[in-house]
C-alpha atoms as a PDB file:
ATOM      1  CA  UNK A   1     102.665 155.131-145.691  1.00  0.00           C
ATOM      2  CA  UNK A   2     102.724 154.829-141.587  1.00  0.00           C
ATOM      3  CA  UNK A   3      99.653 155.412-139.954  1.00  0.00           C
ATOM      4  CA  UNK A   4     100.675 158.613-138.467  1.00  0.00           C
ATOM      5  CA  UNK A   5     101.394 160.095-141.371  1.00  0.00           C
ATOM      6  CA  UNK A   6      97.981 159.058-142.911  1.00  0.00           C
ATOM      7  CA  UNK A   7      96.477 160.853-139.818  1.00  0.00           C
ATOM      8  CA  UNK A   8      98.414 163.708-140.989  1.00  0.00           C
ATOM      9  CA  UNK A   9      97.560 163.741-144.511  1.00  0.00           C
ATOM     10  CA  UNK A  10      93.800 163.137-143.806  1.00  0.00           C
ATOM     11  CA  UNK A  11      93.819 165.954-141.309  1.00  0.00           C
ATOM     12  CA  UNK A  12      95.073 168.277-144.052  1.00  0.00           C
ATOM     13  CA  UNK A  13      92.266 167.024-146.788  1.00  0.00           C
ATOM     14  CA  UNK A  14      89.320 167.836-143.922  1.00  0.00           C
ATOM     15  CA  UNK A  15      91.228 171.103-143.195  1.00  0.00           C
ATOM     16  CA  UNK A  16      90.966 171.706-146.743  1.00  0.00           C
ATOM     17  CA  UNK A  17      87.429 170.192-147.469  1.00  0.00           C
ATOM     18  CA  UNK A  18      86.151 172.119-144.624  1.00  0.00           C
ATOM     19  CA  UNK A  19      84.776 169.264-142.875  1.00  0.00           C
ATOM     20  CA  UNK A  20      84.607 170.547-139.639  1.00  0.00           C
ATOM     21  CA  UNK A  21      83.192 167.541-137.815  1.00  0.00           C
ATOM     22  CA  UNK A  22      85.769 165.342-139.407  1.00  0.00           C
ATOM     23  CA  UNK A  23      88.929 167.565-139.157  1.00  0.00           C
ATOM     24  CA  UNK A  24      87.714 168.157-135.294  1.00  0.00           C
ATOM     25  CA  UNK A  25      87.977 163.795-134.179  1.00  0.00           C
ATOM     26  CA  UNK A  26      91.285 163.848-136.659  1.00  0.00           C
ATOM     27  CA  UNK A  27      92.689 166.380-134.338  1.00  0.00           C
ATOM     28  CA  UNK A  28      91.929 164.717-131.265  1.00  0.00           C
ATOM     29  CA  UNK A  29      93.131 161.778-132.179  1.00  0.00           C
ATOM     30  CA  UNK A  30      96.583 163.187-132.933  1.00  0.00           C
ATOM     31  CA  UNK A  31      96.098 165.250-129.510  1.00  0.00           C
ATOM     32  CA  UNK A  32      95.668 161.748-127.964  1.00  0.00           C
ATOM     33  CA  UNK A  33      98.474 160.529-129.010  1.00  0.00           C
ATOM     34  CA  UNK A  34     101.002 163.232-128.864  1.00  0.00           C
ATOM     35  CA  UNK A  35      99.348 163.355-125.030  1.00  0.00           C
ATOM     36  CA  UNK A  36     100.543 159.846-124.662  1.00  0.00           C
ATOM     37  CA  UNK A  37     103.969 160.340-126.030  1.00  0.00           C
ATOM     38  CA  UNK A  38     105.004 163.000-123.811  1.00  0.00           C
ATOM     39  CA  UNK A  39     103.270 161.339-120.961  1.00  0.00           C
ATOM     40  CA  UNK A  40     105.083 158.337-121.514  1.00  0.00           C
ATOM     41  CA  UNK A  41     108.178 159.931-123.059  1.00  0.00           C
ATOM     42  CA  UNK A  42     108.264 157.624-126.108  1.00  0.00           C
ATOM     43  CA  UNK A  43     107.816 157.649-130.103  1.00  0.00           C
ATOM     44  CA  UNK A  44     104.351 155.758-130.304  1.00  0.00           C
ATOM     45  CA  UNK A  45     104.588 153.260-132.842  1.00  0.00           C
ATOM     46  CA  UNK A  46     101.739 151.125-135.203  1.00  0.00           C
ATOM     47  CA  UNK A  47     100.204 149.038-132.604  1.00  0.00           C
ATOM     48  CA  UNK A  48     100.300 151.939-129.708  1.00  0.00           C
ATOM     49  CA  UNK A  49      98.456 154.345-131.945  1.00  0.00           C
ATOM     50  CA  UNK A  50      96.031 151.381-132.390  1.00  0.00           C
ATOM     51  CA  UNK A  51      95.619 151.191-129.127  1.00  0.00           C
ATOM     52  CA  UNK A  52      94.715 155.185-128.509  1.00  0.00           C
ATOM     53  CA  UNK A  53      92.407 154.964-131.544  1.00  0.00           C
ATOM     54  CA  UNK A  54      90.367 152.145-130.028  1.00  0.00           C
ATOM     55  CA  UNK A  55      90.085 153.790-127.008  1.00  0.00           C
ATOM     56  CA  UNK A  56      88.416 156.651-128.622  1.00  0.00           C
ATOM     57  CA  UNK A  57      86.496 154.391-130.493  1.00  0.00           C
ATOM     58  CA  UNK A  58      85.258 152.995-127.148  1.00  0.00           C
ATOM     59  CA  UNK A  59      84.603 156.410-125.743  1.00  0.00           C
ATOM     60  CA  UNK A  60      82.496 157.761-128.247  1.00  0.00           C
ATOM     61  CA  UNK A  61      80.329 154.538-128.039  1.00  0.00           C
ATOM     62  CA  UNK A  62      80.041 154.630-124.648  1.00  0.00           C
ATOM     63  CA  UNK A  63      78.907 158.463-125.353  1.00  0.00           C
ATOM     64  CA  UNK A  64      76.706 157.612-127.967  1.00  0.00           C
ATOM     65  CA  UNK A  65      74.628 155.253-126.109  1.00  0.00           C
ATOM     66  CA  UNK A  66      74.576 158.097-123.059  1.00  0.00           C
ATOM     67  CA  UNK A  67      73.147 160.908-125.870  1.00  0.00           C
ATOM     68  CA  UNK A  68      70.653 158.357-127.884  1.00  0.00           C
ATOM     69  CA  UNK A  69      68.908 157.823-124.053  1.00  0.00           C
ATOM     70  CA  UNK A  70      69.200 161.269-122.944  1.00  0.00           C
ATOM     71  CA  UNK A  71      67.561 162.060-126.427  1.00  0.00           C
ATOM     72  CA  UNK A  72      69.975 164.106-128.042  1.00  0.00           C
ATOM     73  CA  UNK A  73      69.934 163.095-131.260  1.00  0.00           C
ATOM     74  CA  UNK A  74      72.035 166.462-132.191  1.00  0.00           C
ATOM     75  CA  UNK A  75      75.257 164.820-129.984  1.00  0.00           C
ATOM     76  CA  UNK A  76      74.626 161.484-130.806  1.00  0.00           C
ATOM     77  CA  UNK A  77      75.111 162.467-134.732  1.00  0.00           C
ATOM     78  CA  UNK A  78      78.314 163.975-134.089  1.00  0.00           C
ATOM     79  CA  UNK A  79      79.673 160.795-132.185  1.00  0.00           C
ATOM     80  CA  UNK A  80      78.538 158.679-134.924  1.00  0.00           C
ATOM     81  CA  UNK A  81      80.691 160.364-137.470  1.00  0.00           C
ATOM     82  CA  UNK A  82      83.591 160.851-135.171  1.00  0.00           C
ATOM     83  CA  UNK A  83      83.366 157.007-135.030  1.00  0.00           C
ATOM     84  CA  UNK A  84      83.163 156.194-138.678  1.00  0.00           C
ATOM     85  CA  UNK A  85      86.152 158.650-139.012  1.00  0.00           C
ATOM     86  CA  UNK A  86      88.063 156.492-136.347  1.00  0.00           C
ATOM     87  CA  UNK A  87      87.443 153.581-137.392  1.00  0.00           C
ATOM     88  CA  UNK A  88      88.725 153.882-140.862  1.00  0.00           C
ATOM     89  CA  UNK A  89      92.331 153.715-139.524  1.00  0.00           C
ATOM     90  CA  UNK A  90      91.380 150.171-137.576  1.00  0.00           C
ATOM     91  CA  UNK A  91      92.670 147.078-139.555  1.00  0.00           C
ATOM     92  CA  UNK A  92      89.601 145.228-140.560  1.00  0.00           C
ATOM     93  CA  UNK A  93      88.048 142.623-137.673  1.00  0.00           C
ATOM     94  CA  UNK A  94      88.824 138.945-137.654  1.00  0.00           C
ATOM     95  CA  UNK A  95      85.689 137.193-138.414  1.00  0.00           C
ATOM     96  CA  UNK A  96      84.535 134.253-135.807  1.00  0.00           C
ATOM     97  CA  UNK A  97      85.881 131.231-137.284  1.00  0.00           C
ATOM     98  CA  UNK A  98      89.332 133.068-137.465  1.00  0.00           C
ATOM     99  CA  UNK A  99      88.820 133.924-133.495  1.00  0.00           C
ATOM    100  CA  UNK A 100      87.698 130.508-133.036  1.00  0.00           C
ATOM    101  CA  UNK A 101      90.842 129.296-135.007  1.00  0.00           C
ATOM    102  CA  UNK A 102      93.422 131.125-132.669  1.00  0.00           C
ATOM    103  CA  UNK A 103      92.030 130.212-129.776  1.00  0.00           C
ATOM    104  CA  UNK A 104      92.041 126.636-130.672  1.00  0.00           C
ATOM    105  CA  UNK A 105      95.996 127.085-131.416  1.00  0.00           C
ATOM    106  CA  UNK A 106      96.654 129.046-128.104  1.00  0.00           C
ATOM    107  CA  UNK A 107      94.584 126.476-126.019  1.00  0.00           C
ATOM    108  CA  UNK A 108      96.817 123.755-127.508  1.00  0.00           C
ATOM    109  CA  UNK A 109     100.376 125.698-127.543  1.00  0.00           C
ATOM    110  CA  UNK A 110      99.368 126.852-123.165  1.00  0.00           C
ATOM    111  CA  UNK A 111      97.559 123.636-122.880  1.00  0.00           C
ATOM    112  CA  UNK A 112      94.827 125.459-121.034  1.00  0.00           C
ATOM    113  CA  UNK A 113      92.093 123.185-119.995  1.00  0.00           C
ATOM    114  CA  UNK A 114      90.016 124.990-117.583  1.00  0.00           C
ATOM    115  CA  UNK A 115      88.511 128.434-116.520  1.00  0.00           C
ATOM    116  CA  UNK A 116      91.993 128.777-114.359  1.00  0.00           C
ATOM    117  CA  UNK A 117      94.067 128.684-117.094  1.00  0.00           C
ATOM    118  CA  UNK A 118      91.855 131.491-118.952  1.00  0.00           C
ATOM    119  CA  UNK A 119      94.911 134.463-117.772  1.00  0.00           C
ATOM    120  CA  UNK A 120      97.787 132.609-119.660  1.00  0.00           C
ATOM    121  CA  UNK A 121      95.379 131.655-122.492  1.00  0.00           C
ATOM    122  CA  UNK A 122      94.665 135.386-122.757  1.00  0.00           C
ATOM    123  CA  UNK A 123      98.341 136.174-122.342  1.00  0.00           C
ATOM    124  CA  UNK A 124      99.103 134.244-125.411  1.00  0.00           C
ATOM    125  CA  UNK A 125      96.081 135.594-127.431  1.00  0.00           C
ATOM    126  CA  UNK A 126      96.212 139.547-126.428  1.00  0.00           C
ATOM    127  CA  UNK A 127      99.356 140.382-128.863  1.00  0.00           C
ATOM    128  CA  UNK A 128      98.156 138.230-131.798  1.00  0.00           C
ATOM    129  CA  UNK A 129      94.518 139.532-131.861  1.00  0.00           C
ATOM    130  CA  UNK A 130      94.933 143.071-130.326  1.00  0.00           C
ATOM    131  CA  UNK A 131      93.608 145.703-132.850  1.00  0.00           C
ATOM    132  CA  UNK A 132      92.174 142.503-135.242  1.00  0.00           C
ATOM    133  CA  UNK A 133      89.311 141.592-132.967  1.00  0.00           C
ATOM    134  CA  UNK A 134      87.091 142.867-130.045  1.00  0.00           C
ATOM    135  CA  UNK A 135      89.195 141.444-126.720  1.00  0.00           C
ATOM    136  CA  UNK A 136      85.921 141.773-125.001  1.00  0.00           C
ATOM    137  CA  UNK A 137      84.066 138.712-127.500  1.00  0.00           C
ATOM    138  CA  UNK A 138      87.737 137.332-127.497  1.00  0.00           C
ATOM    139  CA  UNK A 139      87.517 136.740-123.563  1.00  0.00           C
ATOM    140  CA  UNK A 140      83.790 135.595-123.679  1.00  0.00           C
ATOM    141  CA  UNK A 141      84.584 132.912-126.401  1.00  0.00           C
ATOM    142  CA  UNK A 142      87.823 131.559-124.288  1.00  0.00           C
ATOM    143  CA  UNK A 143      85.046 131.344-121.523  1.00  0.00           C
ATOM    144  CA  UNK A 144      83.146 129.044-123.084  1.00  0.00           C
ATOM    145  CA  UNK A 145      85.764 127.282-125.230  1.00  0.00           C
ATOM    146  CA  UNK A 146      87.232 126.570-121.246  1.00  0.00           C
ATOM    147  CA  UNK A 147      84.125 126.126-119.373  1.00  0.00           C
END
């Protein structure tokens, strides 16, 4: 089954379990990407919708942090499940040593060998790891695998 249409199908369950919070972050997710499809006049496929969902992801985090200082713990509930509910269509994370492992193999396939190199290095690792692993922890271990 294709992610979209597991979207799909789990909007229809909420609809029908009445799981308002639930059915409300499956809707803007498929809102997201329908908004990117006609924006960028394509079909989205697998690793595109990945793409939109960690950006939500990201968002609501961001958001969370902002309600859990302001003190509304109301808000910040609602962001928490709108994140579990995104994140259950993310592949599961690489683990360190696998990061570790592919940046070993792209530093010797680029033969990086210093902080300059660190854009092709990231070139090379960006389609491999995108949607398997946080690019943010990706970049800070290339950092100090180059420095």
């Amino acid at each position: 089954m294709s992610l979209r249409t597991r979207i799909t199908e789990d909007m229809k369950t909420a609809l029908k379990a009445r799981e308002t919070v639930r059915l409300s972050a499956i809707r803007l997710l498929l809102a997201a990407i329908k908004q990117k499809e006609v924006d960028e006049r394509i079909e989205m496929d697998e690793p595109g919708i990945l793409a939109v969902i960690e950006k939500m992801v990201k968002q609501r985090k961001d958001s969370l942090s902002q309600f859990e200082a302001a003190g509304r713990a109301d808000l910040a509930e609602v962001e928490r499940v709108e994140i579990v509910t995104l994140t259950a269509y993310l592949p599961e994370k690489m683990g360190a040593a696998e990061i570790d492992a592919a940046i070993d193999a792209a530093i010797v396939s680029t033969g990086a060998v210093s902080a300059k190199d660190m854009g092709k290095l990231m070139g090379v690792l960006k389609p491999k790891l995108a949607g398997k692993a946080d690019m943010t922890l990706v970049s800070q271990r290339v950092k100090a695998k180059l420095a």
